[in-house]
C-alpha atoms as a PDB file:
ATOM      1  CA  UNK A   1     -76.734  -7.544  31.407  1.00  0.00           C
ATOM      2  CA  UNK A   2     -76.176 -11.362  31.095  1.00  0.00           C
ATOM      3  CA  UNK A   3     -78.894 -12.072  29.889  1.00  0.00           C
ATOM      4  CA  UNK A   4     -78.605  -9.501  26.929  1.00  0.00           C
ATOM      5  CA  UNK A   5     -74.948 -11.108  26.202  1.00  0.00           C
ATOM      6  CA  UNK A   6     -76.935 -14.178  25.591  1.00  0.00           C
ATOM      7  CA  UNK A   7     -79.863 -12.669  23.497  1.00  0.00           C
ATOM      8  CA  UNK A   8     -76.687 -11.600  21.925  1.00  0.00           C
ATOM      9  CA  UNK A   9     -74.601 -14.514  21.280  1.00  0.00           C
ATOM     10  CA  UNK A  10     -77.769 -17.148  20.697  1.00  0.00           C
ATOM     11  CA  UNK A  11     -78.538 -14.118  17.756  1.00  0.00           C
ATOM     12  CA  UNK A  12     -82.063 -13.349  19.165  1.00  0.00           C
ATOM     13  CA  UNK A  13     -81.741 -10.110  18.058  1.00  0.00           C
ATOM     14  CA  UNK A  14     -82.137 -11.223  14.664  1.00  0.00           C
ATOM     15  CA  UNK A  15     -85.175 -12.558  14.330  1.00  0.00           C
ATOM     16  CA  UNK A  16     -86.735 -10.208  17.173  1.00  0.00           C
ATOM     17  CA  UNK A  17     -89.645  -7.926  16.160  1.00  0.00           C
ATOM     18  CA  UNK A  18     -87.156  -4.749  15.175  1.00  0.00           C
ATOM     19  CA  UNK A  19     -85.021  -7.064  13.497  1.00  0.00           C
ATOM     20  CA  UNK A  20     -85.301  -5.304  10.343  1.00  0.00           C
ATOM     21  CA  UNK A  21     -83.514  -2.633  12.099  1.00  0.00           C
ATOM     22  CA  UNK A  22     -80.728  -4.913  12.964  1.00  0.00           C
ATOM     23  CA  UNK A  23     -80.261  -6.641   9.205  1.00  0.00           C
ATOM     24  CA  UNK A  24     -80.410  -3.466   7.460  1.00  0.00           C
ATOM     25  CA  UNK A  25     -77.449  -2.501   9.845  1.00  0.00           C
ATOM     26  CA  UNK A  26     -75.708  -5.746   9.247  1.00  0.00           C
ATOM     27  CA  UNK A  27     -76.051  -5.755   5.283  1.00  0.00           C
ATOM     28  CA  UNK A  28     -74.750  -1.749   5.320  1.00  0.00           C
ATOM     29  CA  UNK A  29     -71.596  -3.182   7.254  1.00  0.00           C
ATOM     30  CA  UNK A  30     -71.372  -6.049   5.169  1.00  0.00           C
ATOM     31  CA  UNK A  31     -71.028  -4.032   1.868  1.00  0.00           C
ATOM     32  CA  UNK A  32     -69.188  -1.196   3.245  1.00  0.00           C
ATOM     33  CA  UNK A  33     -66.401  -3.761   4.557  1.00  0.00           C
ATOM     34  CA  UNK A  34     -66.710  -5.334   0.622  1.00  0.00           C
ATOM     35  CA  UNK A  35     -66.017  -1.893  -0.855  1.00  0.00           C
ATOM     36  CA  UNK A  36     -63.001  -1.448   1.374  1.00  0.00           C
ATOM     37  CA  UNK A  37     -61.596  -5.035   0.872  1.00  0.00           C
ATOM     38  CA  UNK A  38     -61.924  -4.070  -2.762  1.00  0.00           C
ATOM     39  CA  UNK A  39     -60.126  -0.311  -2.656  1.00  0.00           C
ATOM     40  CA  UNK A  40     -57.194  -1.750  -0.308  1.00  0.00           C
ATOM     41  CA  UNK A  41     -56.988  -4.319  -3.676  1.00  0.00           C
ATOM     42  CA  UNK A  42     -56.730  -1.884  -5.873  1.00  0.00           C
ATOM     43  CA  UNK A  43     -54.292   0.507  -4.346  1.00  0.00           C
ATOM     44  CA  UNK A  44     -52.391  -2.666  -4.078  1.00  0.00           C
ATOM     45  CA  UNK A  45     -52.331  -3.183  -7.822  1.00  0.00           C
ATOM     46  CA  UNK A  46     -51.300   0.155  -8.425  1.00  0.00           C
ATOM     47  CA  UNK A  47     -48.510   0.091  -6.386  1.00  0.00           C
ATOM     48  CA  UNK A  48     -47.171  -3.730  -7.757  1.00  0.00           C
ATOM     49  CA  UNK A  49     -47.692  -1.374 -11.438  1.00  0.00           C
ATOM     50  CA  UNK A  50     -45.795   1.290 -10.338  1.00  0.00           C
ATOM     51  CA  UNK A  51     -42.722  -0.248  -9.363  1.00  0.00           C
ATOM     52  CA  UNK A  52     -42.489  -2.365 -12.377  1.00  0.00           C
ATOM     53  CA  UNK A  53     -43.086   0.897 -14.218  1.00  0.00           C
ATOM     54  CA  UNK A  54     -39.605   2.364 -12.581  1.00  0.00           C
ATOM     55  CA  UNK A  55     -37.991  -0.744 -13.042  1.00  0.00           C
ATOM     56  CA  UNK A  56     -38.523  -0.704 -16.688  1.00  0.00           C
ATOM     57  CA  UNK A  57     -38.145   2.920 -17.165  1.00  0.00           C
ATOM     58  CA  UNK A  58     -34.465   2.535 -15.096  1.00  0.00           C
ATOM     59  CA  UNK A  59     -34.085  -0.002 -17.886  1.00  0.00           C
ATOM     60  CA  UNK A  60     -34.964   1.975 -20.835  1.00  0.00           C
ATOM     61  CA  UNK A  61     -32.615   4.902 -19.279  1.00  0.00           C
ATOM     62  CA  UNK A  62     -29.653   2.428 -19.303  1.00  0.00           C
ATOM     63  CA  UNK A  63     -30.285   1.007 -23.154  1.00  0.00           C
ATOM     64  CA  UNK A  64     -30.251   4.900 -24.081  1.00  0.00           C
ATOM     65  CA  UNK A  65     -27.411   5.583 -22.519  1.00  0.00           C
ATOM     66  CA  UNK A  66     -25.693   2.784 -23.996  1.00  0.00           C
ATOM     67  CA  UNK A  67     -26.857   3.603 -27.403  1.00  0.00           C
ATOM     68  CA  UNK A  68     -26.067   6.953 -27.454  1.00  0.00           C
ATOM     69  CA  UNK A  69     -22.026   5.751 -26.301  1.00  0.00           C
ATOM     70  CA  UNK A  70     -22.039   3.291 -29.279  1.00  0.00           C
ATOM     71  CA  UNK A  71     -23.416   5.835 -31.509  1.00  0.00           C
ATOM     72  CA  UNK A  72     -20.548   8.655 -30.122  1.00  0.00           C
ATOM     73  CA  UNK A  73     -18.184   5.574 -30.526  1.00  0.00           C
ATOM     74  CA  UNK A  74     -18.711   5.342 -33.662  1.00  0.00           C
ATOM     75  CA  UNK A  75     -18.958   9.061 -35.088  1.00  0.00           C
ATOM     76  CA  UNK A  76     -15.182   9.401 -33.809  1.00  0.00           C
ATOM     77  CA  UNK A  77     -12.912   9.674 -36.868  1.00  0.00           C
ATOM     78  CA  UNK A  78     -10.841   6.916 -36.041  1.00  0.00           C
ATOM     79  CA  UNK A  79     -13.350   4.434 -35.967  1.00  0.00           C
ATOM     80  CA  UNK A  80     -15.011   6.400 -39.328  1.00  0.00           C
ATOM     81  CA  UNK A  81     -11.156   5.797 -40.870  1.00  0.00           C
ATOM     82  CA  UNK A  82     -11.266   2.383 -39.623  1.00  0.00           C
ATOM     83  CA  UNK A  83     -14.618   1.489 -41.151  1.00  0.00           C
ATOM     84  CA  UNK A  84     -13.695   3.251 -44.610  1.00  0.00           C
ATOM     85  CA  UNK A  85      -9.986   2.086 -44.811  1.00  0.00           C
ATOM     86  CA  UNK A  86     -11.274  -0.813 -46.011  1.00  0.00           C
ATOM     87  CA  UNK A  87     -13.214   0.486 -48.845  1.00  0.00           C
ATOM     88  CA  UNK A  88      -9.775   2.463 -49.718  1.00  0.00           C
ATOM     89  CA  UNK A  89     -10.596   5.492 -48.579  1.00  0.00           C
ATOM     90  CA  UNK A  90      -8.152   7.269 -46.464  1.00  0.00           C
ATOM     91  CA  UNK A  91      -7.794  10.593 -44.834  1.00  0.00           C
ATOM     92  CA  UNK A  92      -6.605  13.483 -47.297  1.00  0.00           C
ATOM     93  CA  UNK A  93      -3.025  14.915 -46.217  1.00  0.00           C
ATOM     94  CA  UNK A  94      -3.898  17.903 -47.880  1.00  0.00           C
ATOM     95  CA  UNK A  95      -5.336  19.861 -45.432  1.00  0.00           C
ATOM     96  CA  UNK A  96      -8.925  21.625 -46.305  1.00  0.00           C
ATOM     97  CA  UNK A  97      -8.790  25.459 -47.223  1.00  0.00           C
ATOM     98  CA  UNK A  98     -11.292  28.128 -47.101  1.00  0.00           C
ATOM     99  CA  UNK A  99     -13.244  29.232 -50.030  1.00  0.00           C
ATOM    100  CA  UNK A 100     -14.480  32.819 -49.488  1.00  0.00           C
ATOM    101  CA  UNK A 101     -16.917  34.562 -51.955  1.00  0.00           C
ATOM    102  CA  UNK A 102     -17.007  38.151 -52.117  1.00  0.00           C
ATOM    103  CA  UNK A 103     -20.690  39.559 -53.710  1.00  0.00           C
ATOM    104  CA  UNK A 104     -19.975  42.597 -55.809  1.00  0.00           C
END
């Protein structure tokens, strides 16, 4: 037993007779641990993506919203009398009536 901990930590076991064995092992282990250094990158990317993603849709949402009160702000007929009062155009005090047509 002590002496295979030794074989072991001098690294005997790679240049034994079945070392093939042993590097084919080593170079399997060594690419698998690559590939999953490289997928835990990855998912790590995605996630940094998708919060900047919600943070700039949460900041789309908010320029909408504020759009569409400046655009209600300004479809208000006060603020449409405002902009055209000074143009000289002012609200009739006739009120609007009705024009029905009856087809014979």
């Amino acid at each position: 037993m002590k002496k295979n901990i030794a074989n072991i930590l001098k690294g005997r076991f790679l240049v034994d007779e079945d070392a093939f064995k042993n590097w084919r092992m080593i170079i399997f282990l060594s690419v698998l641990t690559l590939v999953m250094i490289a997928s835990s990158h990855r998912a790590d990317e995605k996630v940094h993506e998708i919060a900047r993603l919600k943070q700039e849709v949460t900041e789309l949402r908010s320029e909408s919203v504020d759009a569409r009160v400046n655009l209600w702000k300004l479809k208000t007929s006060s603020s449409v009398e405002r902009a055209l009062g000074s143009r000289g155009v002012k609200p009739s005090a006739v009120p609007p009536k009705k024009i029905i047509v009856i087809e014979q």
